[in-house]
C-alpha atoms as a PDB file:
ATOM      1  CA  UNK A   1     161.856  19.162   0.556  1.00  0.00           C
ATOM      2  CA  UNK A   2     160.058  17.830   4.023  1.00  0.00           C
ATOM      3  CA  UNK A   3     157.428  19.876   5.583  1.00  0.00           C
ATOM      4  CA  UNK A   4     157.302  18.127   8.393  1.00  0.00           C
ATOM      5  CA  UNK A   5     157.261  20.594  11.380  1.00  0.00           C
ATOM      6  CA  UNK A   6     160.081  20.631  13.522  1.00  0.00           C
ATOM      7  CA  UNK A   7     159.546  21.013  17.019  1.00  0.00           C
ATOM      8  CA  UNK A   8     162.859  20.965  18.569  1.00  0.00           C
ATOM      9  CA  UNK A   9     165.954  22.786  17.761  1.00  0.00           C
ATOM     10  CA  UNK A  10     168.346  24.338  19.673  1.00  0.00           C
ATOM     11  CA  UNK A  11     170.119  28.424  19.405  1.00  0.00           C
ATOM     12  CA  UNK A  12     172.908  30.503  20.394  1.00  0.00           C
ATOM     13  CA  UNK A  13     171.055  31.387  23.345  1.00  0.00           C
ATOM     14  CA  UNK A  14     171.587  27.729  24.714  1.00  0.00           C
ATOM     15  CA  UNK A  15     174.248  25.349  23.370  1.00  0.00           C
ATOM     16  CA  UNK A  16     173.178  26.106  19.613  1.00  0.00           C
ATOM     17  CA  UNK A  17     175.804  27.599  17.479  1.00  0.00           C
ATOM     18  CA  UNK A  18     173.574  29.514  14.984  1.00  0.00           C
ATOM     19  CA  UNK A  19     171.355  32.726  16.432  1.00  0.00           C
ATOM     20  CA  UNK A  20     168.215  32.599  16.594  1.00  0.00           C
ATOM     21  CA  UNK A  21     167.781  34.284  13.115  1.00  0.00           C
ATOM     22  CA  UNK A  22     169.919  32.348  11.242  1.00  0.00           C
ATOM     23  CA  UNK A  23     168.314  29.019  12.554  1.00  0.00           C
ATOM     24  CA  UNK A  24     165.012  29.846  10.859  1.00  0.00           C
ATOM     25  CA  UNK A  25     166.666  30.754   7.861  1.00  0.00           C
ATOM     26  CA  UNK A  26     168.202  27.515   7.334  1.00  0.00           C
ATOM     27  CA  UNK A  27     164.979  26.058   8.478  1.00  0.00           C
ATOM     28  CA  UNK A  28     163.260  27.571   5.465  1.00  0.00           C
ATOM     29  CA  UNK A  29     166.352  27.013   2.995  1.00  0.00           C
ATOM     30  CA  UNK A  30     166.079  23.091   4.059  1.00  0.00           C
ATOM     31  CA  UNK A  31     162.081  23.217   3.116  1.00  0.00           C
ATOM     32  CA  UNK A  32     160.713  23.107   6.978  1.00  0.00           C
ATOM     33  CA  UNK A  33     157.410  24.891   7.277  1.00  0.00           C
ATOM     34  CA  UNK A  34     156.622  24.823  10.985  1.00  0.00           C
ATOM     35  CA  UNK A  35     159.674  25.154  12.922  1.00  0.00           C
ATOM     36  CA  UNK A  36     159.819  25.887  16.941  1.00  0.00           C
ATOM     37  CA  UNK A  37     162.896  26.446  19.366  1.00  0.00           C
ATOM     38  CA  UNK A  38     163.475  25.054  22.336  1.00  0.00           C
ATOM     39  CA  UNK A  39     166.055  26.160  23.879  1.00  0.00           C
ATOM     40  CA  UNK A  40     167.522  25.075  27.290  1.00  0.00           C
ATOM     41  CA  UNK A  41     165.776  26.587  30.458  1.00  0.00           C
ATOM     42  CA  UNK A  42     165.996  29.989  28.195  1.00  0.00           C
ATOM     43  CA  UNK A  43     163.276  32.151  26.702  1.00  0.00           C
ATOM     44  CA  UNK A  44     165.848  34.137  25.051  1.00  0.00           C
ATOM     45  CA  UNK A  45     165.909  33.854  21.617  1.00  0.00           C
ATOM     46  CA  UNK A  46     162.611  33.434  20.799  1.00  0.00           C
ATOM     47  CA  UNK A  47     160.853  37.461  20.095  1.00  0.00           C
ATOM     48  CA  UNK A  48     164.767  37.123  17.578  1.00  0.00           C
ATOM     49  CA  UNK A  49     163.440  33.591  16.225  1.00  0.00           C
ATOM     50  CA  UNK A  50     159.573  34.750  15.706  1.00  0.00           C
ATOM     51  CA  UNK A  51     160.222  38.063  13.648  1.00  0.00           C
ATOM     52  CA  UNK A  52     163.188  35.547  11.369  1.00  0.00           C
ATOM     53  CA  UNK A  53     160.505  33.327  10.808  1.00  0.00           C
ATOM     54  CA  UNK A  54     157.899  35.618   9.697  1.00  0.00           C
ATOM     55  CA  UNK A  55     160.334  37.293   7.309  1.00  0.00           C
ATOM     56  CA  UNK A  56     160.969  32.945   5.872  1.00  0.00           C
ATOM     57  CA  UNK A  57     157.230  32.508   6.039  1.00  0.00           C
ATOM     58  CA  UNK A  58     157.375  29.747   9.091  1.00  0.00           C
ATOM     59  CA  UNK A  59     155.302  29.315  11.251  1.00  0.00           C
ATOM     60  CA  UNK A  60     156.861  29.616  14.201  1.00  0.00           C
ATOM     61  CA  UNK A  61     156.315  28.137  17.392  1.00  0.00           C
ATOM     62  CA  UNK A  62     157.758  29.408  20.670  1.00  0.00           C
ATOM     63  CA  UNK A  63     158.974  26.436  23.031  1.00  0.00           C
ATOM     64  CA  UNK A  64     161.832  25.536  25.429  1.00  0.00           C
ATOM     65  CA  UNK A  65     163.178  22.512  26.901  1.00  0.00           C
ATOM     66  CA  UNK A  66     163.060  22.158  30.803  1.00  0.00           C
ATOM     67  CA  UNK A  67     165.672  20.418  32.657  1.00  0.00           C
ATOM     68  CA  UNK A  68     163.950  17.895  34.821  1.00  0.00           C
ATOM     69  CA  UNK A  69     165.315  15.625  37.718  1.00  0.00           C
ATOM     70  CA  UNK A  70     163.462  12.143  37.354  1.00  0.00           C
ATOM     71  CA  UNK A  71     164.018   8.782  38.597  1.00  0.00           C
ATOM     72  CA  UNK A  72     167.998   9.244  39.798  1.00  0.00           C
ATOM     73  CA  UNK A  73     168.316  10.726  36.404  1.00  0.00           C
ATOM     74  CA  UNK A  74     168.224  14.109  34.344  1.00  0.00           C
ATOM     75  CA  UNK A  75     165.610  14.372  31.425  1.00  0.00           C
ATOM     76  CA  UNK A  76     163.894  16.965  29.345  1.00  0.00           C
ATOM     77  CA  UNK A  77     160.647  17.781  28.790  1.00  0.00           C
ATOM     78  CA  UNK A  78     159.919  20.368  25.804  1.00  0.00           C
ATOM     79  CA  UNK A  79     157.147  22.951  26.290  1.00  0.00           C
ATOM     80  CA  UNK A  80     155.354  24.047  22.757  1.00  0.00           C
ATOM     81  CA  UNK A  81     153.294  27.019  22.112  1.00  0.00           C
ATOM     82  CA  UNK A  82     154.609  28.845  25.549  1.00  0.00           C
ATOM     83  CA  UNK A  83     153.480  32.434  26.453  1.00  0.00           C
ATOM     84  CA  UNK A  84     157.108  33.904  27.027  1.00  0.00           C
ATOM     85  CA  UNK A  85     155.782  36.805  29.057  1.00  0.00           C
ATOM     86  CA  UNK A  86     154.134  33.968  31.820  1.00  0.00           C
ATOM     87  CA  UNK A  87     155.570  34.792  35.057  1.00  0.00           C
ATOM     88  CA  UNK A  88     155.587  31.094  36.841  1.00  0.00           C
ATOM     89  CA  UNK A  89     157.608  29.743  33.574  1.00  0.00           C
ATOM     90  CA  UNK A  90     159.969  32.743  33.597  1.00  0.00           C
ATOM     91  CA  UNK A  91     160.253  32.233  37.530  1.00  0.00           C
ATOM     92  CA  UNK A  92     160.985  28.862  37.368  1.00  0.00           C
ATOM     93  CA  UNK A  93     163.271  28.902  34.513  1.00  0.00           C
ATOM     94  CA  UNK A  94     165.537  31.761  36.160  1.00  0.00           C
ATOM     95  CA  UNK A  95     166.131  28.916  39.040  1.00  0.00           C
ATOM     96  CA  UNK A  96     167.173  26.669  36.762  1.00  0.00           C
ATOM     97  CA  UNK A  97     169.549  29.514  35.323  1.00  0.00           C
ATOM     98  CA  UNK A  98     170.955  29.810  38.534  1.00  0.00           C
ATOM     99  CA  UNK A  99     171.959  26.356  39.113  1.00  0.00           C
ATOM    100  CA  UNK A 100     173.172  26.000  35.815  1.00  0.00           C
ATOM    101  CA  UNK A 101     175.584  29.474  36.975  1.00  0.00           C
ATOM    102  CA  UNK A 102     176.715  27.416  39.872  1.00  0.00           C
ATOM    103  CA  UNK A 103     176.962  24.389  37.908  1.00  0.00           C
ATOM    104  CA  UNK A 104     179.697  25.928  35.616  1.00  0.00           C
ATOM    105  CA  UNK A 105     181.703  27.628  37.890  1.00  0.00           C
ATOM    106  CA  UNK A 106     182.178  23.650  39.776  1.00  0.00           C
ATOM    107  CA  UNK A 107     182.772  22.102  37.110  1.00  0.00           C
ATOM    108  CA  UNK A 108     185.956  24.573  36.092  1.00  0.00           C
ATOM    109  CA  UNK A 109     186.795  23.925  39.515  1.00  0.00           C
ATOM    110  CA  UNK A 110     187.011  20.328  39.350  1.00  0.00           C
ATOM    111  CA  UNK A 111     188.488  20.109  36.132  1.00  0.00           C
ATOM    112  CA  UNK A 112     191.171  22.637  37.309  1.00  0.00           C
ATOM    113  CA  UNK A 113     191.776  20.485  40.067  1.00  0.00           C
ATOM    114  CA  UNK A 114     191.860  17.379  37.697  1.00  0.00           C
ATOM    115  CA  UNK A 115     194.759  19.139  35.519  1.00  0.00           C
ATOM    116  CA  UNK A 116     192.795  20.735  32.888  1.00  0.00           C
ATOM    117  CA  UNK A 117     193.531  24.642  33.091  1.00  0.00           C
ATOM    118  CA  UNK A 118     190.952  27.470  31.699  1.00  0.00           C
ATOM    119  CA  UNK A 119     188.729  25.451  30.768  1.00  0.00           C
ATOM    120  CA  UNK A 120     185.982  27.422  32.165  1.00  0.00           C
ATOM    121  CA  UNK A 121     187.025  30.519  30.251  1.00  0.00           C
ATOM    122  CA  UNK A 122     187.052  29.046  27.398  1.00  0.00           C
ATOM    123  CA  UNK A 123     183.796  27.361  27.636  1.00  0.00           C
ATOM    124  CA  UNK A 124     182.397  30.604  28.053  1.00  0.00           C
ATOM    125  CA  UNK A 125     183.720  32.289  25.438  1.00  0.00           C
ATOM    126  CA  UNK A 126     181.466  29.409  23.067  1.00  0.00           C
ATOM    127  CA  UNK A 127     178.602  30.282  25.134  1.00  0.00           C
ATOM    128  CA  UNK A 128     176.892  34.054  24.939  1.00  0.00           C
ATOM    129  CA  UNK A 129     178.211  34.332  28.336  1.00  0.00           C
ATOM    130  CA  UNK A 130     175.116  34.239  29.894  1.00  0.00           C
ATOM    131  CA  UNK A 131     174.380  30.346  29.688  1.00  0.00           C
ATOM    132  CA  UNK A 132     176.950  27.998  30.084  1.00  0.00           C
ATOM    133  CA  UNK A 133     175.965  23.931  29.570  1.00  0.00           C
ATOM    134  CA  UNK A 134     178.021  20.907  29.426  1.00  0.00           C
ATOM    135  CA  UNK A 135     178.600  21.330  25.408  1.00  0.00           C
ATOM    136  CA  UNK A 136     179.963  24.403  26.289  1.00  0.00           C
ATOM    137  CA  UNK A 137     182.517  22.817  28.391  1.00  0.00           C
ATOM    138  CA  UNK A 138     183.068  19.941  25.633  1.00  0.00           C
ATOM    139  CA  UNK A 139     183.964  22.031  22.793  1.00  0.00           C
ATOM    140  CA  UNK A 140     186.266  24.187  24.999  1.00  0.00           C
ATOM    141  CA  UNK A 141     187.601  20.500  25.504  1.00  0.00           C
ATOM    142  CA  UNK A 142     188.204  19.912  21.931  1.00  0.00           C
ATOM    143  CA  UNK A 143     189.664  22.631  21.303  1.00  0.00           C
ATOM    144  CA  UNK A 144     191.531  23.168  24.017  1.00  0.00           C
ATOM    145  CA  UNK A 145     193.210  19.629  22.482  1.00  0.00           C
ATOM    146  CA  UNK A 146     192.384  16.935  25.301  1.00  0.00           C
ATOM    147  CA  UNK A 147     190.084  15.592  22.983  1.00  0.00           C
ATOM    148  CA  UNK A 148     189.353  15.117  19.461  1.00  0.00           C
ATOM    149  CA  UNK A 149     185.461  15.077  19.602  1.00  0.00           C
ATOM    150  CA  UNK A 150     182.502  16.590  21.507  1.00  0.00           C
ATOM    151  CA  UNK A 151     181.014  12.815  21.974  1.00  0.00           C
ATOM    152  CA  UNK A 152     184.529  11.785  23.164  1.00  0.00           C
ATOM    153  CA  UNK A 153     184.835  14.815  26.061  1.00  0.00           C
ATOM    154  CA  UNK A 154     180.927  13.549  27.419  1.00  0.00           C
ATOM    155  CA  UNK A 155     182.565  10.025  27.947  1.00  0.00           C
ATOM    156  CA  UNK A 156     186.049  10.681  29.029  1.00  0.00           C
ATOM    157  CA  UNK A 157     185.118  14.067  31.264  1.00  0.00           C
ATOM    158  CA  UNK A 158     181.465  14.630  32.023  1.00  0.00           C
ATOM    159  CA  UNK A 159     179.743  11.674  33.511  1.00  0.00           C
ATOM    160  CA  UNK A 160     179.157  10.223  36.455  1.00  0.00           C
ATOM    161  CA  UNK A 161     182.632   9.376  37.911  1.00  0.00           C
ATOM    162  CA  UNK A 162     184.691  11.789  35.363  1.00  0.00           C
ATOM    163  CA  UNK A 163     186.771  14.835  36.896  1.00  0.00           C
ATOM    164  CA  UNK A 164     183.910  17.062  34.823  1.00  0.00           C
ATOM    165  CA  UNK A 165     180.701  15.522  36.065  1.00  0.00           C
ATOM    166  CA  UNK A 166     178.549  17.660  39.169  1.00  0.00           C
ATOM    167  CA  UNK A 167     175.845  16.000  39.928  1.00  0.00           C
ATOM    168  CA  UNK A 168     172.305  18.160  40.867  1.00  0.00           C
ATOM    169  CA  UNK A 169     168.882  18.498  40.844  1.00  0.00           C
ATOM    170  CA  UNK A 170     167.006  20.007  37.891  1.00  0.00           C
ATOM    171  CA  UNK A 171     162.898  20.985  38.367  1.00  0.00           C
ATOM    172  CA  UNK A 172     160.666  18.383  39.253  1.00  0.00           C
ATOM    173  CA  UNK A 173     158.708  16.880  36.679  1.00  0.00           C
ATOM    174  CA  UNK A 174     155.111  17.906  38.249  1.00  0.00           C
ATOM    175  CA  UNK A 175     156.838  21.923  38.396  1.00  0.00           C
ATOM    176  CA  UNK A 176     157.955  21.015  34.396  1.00  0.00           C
ATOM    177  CA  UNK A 177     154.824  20.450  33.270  1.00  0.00           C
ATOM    178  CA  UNK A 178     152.906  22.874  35.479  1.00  0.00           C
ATOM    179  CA  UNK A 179     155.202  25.982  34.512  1.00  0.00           C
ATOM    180  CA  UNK A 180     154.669  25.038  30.491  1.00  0.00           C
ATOM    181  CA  UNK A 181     150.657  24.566  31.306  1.00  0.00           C
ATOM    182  CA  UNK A 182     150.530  27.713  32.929  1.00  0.00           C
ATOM    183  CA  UNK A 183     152.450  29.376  29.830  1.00  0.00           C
ATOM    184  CA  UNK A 184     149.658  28.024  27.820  1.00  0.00           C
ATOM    185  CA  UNK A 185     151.805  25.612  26.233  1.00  0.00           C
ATOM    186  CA  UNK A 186     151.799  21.515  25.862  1.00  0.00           C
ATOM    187  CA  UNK A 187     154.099  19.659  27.273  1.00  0.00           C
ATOM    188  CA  UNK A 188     156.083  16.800  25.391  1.00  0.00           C
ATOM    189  CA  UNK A 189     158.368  13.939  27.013  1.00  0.00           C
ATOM    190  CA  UNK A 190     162.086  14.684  24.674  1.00  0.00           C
ATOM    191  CA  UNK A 191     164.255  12.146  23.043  1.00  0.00           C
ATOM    192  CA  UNK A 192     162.760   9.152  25.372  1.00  0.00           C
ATOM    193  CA  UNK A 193     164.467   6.297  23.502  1.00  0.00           C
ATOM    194  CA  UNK A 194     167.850   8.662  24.690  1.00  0.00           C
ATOM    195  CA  UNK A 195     167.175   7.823  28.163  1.00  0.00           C
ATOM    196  CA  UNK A 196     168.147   3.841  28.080  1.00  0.00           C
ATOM    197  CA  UNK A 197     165.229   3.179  30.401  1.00  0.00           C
ATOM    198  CA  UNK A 198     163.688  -0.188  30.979  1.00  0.00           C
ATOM    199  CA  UNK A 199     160.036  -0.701  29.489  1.00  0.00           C
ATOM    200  CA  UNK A 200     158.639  -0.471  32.823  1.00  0.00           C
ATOM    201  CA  UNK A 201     160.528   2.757  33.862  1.00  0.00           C
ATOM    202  CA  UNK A 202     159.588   4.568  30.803  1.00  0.00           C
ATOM    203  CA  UNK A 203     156.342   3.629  31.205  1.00  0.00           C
ATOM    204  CA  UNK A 204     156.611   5.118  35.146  1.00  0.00           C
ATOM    205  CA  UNK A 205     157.588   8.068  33.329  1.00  0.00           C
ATOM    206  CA  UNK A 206     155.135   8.259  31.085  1.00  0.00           C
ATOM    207  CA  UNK A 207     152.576   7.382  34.167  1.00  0.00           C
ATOM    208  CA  UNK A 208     154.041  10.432  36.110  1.00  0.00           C
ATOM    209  CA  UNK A 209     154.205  12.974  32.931  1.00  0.00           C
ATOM    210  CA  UNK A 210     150.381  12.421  32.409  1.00  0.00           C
ATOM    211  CA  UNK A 211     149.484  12.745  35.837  1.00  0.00           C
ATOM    212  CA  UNK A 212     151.378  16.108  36.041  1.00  0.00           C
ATOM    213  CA  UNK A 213     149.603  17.251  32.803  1.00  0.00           C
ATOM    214  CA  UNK A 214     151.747  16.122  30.441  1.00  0.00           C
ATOM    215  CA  UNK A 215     150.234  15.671  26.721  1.00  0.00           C
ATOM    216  CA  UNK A 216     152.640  14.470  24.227  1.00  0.00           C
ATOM    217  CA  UNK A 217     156.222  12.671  23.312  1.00  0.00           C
ATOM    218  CA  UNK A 218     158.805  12.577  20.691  1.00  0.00           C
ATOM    219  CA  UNK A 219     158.139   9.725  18.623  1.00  0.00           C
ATOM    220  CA  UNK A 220     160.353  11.052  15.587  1.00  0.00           C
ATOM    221  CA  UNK A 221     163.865  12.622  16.998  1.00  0.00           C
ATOM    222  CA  UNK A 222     167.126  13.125  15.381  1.00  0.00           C
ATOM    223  CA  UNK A 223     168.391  10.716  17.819  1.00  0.00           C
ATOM    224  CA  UNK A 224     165.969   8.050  17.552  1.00  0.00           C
ATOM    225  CA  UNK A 225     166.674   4.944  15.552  1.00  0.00           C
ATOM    226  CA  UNK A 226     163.929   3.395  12.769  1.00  0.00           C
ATOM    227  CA  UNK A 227     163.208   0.929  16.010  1.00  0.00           C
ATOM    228  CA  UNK A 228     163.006   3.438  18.617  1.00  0.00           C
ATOM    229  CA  UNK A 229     160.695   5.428  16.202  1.00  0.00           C
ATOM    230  CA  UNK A 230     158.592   3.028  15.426  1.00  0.00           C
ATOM    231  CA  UNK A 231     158.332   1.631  19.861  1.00  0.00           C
ATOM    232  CA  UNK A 232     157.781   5.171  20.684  1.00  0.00           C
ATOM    233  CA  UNK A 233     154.846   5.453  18.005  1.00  0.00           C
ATOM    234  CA  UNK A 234     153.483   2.471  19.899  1.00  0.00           C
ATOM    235  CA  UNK A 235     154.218   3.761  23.344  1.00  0.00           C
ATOM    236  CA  UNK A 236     152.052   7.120  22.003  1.00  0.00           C
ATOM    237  CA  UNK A 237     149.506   4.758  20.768  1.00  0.00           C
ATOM    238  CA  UNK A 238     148.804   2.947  23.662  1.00  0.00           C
ATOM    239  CA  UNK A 239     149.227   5.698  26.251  1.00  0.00           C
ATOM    240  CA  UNK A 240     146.925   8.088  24.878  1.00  0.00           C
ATOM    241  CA  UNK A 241     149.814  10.696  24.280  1.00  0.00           C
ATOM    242  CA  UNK A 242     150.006  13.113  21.334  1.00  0.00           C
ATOM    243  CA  UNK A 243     153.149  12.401  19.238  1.00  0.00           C
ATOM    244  CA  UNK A 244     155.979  15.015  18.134  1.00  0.00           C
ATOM    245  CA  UNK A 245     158.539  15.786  15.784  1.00  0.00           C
ATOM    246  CA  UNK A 246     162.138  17.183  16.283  1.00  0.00           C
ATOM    247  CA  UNK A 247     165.449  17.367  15.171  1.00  0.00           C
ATOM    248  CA  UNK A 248     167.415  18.460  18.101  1.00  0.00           C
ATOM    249  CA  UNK A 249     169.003  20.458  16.049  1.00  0.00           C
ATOM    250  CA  UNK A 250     172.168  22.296  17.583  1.00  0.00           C
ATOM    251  CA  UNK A 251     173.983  23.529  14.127  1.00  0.00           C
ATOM    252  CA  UNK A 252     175.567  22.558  10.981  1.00  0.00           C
ATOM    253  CA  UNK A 253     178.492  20.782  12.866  1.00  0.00           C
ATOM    254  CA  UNK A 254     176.508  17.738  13.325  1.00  0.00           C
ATOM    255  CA  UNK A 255     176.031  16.657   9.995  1.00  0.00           C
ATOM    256  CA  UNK A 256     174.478  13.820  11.080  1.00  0.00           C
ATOM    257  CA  UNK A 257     171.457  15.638  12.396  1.00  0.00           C
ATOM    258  CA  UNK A 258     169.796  18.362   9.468  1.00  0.00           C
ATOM    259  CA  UNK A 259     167.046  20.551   9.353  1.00  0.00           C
ATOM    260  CA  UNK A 260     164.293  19.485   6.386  1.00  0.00           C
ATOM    261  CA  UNK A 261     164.780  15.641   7.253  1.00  0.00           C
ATOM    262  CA  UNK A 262     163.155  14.555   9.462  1.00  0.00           C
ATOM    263  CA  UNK A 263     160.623  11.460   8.347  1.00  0.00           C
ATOM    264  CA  UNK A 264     156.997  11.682   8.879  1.00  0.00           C
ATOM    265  CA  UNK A 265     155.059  10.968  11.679  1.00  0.00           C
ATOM    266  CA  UNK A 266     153.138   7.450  11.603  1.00  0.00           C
ATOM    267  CA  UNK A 267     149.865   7.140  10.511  1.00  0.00           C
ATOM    268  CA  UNK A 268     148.458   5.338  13.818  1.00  0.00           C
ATOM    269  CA  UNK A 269     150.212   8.666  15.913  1.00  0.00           C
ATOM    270  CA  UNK A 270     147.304  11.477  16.854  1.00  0.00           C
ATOM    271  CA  UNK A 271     150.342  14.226  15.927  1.00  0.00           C
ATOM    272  CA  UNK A 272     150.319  16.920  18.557  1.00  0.00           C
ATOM    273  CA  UNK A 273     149.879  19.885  16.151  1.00  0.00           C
ATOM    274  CA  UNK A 274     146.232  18.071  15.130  1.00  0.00           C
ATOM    275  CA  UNK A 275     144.503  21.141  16.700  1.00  0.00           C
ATOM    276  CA  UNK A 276     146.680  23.788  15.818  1.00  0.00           C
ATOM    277  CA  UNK A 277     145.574  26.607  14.281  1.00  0.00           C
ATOM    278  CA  UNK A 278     146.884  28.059  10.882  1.00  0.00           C
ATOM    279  CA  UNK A 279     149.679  25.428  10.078  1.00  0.00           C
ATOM    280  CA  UNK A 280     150.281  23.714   6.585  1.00  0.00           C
ATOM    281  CA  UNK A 281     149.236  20.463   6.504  1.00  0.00           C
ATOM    282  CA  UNK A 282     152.463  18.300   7.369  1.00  0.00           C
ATOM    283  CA  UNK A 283     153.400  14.949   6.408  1.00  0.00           C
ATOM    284  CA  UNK A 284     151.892  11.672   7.768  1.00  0.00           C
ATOM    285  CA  UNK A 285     152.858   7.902   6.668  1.00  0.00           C
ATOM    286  CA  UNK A 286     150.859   5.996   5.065  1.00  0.00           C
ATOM    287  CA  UNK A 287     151.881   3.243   7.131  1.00  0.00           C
ATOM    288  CA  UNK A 288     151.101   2.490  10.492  1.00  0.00           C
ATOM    289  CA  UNK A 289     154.481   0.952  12.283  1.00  0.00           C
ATOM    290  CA  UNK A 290     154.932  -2.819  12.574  1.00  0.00           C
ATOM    291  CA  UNK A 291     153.487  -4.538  15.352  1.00  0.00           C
ATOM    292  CA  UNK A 292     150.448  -1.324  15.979  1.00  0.00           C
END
């Protein structure tokens, strides 16, 4: 069992398909012993989440992860520890709901338009109806037989230049970070190593999350290779930034990515839960990464 914490994981309330409840269930089955959900630009889940994980024995941490328009591109920023009743997160999160409303409806449009009926409805009916993202629209995709995976739809349907792609702007990063500060939460920089930025334009990222407020980053992530692990441990290192943990967990049809396994945090990482109160005592290496 790993009792790492695991600080990013994903509900039916977003593009997760296990509720709330059920994810902190298999969070405890799978040996996790501080486990958080973030899910996208929705508060939704979590008073569900924080009375499952008391009844596990987690402790639980209430998050979400912020769409954020950066640099020509769209990235996330996770917000740990939020107060869910904070009126400048809820307000700014219920604009990002709205776009994401609009966002749905164009991209049914366009795909009608490209040939591919109902798709829409049918991406909805995976959803809870009341948030709609582009997994949504990918499994409805799959299923709807125009393609056999979820990874395959994102290439063939929803980038830049496919019939399902709608471009937009997300929050600004300085809004981001201020909405999860004022929630009395810490922010954290997600997935980086996802991004397929340059050195330097991480590191203008990086430059521009501080600035705004910005305290930590995902060194371990589901997604992250051993390499981009261990450069993102180094990036931490050297820019003063509090390391995290997460899964990006989004259910038990990615195999690939599981509760309970993620690997510890380097030794040379200051890990962002350091100051927490009332946590268990997670894993650390032993080992700082090469080239620290």
């Amino acid at each position: 069992m790993n009792s790492s914490p695991d600080l990013h994981a994903h509900s039916t309330a977003s593009d997760g398909t296990l509720s709330p409840a059920l994810l902190m269930a298999r969070a405890g089955a799978a040996g996790v012993k501080v486990m958080a959900l973030t899910d996208h630009d929705t508060l939704e889940g979590l008073p569900e989440a924080a009375v499952a994980a008391e009844a596990q024995g987690l402790a639980f941490v209430p998050g979400v992860e912020i769409s954020v328009s950066w640099g020509g591109r769209t990235i996330h920023i996770v917000g740990l520890g939020v107060d869910a009743e904070n009126a400048s997160l809820q307000e700014g999160l219920a604009g990002l709901r709205t776009f994401r409303d609009w966002r749905a409806e164009e991209m049914g449009r366009r795909l009608e338009k490209a040939g591919y009926a109902g798709v829409l409805e049918r991406a909805r009916e995976f959803s809870n109806g009341r948030l709609i993202g582009r997994t949504h629209f990918a499994r409805a995709l799959v299923d709807l037989g125009h393609a056999e995976t979820v990874r395959a739809v994102f290439q063939r349907f929803l980038v830049r230049g496919k019939p399902g792609h709608v471009p937009g702007e997300w929050a600004e990063l300085a809004d981001a970070v201020g909405w999860i500060r004022a929630a009395g939460g810490q922010a954290v920089i997600a997935h980086p190593a996802r991004y397929g930025f340059t050195r330097s334009k991480l590191r203008r990222l990086v430059d521009d999350f501080i600035a705004a407020g910005g305290e930590g980053i995902e060194v371990i992530s589901g997604s992250h290779s051993r390499d981009e692990t261990l450069n993102m441990a180094n990036l931490a290192r050297q820019s003063g930034l509090l390391g995290s943990a997460g899964s990006d967990y989004h259910g038990p049809e990615n195999p690939w990515i599981e509760l309970g396994r993620l690997p510890a945090l380097p030794a040379n990482v200051r890990p962002i839960w350091h100051d927490w109160p009332s946590i268990p005592a997670p894993r650390v290496a032993t080992v700082a990464p090469e080239g620290a």
